[in-house]
Protein backbone atom coordinates (compact mmCIF):
# COMPACT_ATOMS: atom_id res chain seq x y z
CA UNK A 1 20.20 39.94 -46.42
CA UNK A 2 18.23 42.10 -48.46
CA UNK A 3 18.11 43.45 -51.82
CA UNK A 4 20.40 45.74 -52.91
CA UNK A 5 18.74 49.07 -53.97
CA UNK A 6 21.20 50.45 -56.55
CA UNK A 7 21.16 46.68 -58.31
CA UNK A 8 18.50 44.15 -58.14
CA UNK A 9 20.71 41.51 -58.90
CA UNK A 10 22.65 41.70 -55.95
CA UNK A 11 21.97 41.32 -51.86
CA UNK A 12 23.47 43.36 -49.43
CA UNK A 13 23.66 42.18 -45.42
CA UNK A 14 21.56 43.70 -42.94
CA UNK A 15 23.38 45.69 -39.79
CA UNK A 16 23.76 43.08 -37.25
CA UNK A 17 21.75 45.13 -34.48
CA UNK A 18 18.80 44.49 -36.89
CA UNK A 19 19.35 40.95 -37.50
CA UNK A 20 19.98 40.08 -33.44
CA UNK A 21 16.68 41.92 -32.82
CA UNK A 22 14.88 40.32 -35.47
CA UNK A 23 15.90 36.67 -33.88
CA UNK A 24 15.41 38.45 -30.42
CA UNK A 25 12.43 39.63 -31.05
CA UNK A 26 10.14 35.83 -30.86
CA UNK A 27 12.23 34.64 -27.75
CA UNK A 28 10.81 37.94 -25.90
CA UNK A 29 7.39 37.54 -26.76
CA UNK A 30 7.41 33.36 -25.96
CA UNK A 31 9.11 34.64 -22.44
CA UNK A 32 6.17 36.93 -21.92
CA UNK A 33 3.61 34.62 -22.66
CA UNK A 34 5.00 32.00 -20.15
CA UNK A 35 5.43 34.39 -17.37
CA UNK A 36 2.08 35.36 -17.77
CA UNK A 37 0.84 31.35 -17.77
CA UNK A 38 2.90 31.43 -14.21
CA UNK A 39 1.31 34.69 -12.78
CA UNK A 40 -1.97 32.74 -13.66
CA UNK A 41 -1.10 29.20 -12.57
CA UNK A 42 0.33 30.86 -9.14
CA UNK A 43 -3.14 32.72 -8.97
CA UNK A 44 -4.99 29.47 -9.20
CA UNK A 45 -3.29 27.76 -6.83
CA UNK A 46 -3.24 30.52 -3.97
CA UNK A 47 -6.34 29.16 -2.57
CA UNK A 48 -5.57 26.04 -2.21
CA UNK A 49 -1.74 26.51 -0.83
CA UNK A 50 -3.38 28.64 2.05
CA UNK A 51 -6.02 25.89 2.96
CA UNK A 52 -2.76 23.59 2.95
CA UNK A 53 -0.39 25.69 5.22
CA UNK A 54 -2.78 25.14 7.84
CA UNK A 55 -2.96 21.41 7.87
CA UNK A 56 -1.59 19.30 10.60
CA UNK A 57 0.88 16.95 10.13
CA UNK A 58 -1.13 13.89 11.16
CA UNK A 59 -3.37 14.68 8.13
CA UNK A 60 -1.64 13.93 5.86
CA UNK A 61 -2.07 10.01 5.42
CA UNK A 62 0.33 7.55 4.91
CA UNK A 63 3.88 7.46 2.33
CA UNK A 64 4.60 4.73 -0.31
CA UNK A 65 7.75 2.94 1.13
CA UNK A 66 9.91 0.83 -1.53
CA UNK A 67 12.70 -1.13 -1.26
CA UNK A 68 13.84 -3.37 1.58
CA UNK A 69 16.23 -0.53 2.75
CA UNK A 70 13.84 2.28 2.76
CA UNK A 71 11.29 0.05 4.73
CA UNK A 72 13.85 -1.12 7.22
CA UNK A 73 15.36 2.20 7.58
CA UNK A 74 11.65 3.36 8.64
CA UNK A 75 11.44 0.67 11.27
CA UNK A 76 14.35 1.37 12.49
CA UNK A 77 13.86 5.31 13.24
CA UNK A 78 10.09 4.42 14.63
CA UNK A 79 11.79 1.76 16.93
CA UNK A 80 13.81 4.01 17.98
CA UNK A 81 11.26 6.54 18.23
CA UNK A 82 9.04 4.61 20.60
CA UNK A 83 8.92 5.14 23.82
CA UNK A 84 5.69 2.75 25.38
CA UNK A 85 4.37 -0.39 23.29
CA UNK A 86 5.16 -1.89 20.07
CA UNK A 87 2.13 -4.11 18.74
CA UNK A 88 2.64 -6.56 15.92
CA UNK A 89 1.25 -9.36 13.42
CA UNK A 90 3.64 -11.60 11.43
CA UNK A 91 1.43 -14.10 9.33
CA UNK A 92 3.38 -17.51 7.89
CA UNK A 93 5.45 -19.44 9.59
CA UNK A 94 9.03 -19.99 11.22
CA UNK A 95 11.47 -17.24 10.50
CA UNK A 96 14.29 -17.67 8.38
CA UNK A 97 17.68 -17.25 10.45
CA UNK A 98 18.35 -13.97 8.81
CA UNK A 99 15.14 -12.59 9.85
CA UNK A 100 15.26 -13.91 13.86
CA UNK A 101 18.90 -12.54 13.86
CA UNK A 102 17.25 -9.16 12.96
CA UNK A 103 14.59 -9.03 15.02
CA UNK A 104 16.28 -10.82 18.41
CA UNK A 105 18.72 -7.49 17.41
CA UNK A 106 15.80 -4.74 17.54
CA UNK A 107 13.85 -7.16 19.99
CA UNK A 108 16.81 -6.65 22.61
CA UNK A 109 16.49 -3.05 21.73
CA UNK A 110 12.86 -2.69 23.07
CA UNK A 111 13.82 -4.94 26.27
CA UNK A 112 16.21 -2.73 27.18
CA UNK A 113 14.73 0.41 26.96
CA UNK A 114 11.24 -1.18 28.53
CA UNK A 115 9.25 -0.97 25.79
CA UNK A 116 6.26 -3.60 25.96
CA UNK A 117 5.80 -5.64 22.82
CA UNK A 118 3.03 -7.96 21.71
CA UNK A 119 3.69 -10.31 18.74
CA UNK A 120 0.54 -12.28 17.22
CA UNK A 121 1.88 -15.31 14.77
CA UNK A 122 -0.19 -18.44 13.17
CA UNK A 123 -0.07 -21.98 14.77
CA UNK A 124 2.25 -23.40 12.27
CA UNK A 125 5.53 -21.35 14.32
CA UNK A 126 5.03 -23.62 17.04
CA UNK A 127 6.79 -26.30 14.83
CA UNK A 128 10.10 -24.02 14.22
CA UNK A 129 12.35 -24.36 16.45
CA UNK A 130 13.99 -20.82 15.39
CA UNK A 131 10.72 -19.21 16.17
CA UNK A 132 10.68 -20.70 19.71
CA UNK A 133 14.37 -19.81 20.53
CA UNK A 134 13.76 -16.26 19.93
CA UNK A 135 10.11 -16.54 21.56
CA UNK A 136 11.74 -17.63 24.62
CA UNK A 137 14.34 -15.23 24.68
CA UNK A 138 12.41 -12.26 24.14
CA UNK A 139 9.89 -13.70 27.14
CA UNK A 140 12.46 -12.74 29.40
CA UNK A 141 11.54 -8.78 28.71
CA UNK A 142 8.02 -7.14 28.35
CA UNK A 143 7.14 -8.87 25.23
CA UNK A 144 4.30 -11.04 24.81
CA UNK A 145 3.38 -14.07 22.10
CA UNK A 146 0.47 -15.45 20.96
CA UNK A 147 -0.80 -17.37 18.06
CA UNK A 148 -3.57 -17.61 15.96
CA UNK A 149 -4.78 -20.68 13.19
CA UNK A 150 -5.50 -17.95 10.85
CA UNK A 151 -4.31 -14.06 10.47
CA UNK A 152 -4.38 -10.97 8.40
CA UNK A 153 -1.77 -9.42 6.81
CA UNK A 154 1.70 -8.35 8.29
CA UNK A 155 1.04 -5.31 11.01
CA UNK A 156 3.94 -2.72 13.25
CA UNK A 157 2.34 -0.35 14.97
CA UNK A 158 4.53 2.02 17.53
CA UNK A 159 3.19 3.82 19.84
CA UNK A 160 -0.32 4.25 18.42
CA UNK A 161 0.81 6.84 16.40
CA UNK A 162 2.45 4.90 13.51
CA UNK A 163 1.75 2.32 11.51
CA UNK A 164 3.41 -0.13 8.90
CA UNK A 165 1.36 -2.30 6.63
CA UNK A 166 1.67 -3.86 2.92
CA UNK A 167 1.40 -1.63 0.12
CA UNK A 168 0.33 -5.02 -2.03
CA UNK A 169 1.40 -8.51 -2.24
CA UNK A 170 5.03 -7.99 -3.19
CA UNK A 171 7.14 -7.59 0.04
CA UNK A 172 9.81 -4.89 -1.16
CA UNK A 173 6.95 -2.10 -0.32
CA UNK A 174 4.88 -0.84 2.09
CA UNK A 175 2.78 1.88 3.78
CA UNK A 176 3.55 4.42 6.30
CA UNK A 177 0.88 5.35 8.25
CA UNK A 178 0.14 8.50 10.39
CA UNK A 179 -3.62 9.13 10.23
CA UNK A 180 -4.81 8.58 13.88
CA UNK A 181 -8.22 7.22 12.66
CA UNK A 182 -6.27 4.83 10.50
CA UNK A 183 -3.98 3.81 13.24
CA UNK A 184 -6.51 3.58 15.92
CA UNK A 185 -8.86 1.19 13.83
CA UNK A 186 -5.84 -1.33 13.34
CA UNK A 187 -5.01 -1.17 17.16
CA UNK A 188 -9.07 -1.91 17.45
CA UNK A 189 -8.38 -4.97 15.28
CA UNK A 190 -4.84 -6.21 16.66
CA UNK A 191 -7.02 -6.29 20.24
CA UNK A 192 -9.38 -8.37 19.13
CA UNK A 193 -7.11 -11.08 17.63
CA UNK A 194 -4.84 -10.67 20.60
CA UNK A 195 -7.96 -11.58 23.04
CA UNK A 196 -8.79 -14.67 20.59
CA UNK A 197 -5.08 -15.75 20.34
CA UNK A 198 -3.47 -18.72 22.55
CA UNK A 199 -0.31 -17.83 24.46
CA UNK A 200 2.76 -19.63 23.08
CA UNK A 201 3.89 -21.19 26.53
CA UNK A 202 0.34 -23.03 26.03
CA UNK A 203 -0.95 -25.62 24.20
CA UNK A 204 -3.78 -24.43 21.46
CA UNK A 205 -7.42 -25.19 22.31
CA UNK A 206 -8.17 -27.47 19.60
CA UNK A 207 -11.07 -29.64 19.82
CA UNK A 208 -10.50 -33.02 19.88
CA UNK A 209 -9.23 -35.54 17.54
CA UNK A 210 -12.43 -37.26 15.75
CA UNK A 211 -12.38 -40.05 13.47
CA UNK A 212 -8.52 -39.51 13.13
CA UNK A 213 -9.06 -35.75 11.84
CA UNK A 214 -6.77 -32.89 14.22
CA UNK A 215 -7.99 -29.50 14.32
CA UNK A 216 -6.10 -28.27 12.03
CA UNK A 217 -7.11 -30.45 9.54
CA UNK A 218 -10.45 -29.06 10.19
CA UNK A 219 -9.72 -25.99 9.68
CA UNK A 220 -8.57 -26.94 5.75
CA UNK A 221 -11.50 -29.04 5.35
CA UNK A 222 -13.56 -25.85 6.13
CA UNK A 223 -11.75 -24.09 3.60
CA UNK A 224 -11.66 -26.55 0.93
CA UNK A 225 -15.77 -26.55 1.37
CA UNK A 226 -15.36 -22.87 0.99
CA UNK A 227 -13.47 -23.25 -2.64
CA UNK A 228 -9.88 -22.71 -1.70
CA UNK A 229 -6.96 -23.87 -3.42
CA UNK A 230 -3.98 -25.30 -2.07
CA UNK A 231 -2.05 -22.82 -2.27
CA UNK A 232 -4.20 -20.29 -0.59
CA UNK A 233 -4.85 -22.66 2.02
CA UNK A 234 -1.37 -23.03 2.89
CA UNK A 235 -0.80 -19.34 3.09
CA UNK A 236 -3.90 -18.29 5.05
CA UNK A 237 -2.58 -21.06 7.78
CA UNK A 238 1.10 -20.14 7.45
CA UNK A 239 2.08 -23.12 6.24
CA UNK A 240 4.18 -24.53 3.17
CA UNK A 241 1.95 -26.35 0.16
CA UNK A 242 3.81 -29.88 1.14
CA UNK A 243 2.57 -29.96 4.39
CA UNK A 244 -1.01 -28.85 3.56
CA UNK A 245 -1.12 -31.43 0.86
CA UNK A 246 -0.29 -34.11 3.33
CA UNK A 247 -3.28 -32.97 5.84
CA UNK A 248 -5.83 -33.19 3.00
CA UNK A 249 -4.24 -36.59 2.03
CA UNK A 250 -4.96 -37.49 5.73
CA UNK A 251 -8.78 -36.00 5.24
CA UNK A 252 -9.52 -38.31 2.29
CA UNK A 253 -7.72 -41.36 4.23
CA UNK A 254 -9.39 -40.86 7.16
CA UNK A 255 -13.25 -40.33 5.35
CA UNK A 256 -12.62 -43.04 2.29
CA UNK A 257 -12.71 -40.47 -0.31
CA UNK A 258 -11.08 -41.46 -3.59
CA UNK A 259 -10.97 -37.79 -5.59
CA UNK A 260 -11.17 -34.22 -4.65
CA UNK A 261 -14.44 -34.09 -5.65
CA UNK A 262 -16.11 -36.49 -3.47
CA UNK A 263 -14.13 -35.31 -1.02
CA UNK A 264 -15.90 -32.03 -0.60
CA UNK A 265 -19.07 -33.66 -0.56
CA UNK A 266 -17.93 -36.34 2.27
CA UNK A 267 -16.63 -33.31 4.23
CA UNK A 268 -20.02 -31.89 3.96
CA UNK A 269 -22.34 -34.89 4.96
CA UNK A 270 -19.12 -36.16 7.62
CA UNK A 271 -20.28 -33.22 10.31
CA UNK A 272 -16.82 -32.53 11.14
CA UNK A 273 -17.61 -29.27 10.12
CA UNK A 274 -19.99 -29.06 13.02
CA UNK A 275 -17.83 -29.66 15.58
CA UNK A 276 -16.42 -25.83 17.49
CA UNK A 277 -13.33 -24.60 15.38
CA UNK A 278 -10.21 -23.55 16.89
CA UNK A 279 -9.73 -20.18 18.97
């Protein structure tokens, strides 16, 4: 509207080309302005887009997996995938049924395509019967078991060329791994536990029993010296909190201690701690 120039007191309407171009008019220049911001954004990136396009694949790290389903799913393809040697670590102790009947399932798999498989688990599996069923199955192919007292975390590695491993402490995520530097560092470390592990067909190297304390119970003596919880205890040996609670009950028995703390200190001046630790 605008005013009307015959009578001051009234409005007339402006033609509707000039009203559409007048609302027209700001949407133009805002469109202008942002394809400019592109043309500049695209210009700063160039450089580093063409440094990109030439990087190999294997650069490029490792990918977040989440979820259960996404991280099977991944195992599954790289399984399939492989064509040599599957190496892996499994910390804690027996399996679950749900988890043997999945992995006698892919374990069968890699039998029957002659794939060779190494498995490294703690001590404690050696008292599931679960574990041993599907140990002794899976013997019959080229996979090997051994155990270890204590382990690091959870480990797949196909091939050499990729790699699963935790993301964090929650198990519903994990990282993919493709760097060969990466991957060949964690074979590095896999072969040393492997050449320190005990096979499972034979019985564990333990020193032996002293003044009514196993080797095992050594081994949580040592880390109750060293400031560990219960709890931690119990995971680092892949056992449940019960059953490590009982061994330290057996510690104080066995070296008259009547609280935790003298206990440390009658571990310390005992000399069980002296005596050659496990393999």
């Amino acid at each position: 509207m605008h005013p009307d120039p015959d009578d001051a007191d009234w409005l007339r309407p402006v033609p509707p080309s000039a009203a559409l171009a007048q609302r027209l008019h700001p949407i133009e220049r805002e469109i202008q302005e942002r394809r400019r911001t592109a043309v500049e954004l695209t210009d700063i990136f160039e450089p580093f887009m063409a440094i990109t396009s030439h990087m190999e694949p294997t650069t490029q790290g490792f990918t977040v997996l989440e979820g259960d389903a996404r991280i099977g799913a991944v195992i599954e393809r790289a399984t399939a995938d492989c064509h040599s040697e599957i190496l892996t670590i499994q910390p804690g102790g027996g399996r679950s049924e749900n988890v043997l009947n999945l992995a006698m399932k892919r374990g069968q798999t890699v039998i029957d395509r002659g794939i060779t498989m190494r498995t490294l688990y703690q001590h404690t599996v050696r008292h599931s019967q679960g574990t041993l069923a599907y140990a002794d199955r899976m013997a019959k192919g080229n996979v090997e078991v051994r155990t270890l007292e204590e382990l690091v975390d959870r480990l797949m590695i196909f091939d050499r060329s990729v790699a699963l491993i935790p993301a964090h402490t929650r198990q519903d995520a994990a990282l993919e791994l493709r760097h060969p530097g990466l991957i060949e560092y964690l074979a590095n470390v896999f072969e040393q536990l492997w050449n320190r592990a005990t096979p499972l067909v034979e019985e564990v190297p333990y020193a032996p029993t002293t003044d009514g304390i196993t080797g095992v119970q050594r081994t949580i003596a040592r880390l109750l010296i060293e400031g560990h919880v219960d709890e931690a205890i119990a995971r680092r040996l892949g056992m449940n909190v019960r059953t490590c609670r009982a061994h330290i009950a057996k510690i104080a028995a066995a070296l008259g201690s009547g609280s935790r703390a003298q206990l440390g200190f009658l571990i310390a001046q005992s000399g069980i701690l002296d005596q050659s630790r496990p393999t």
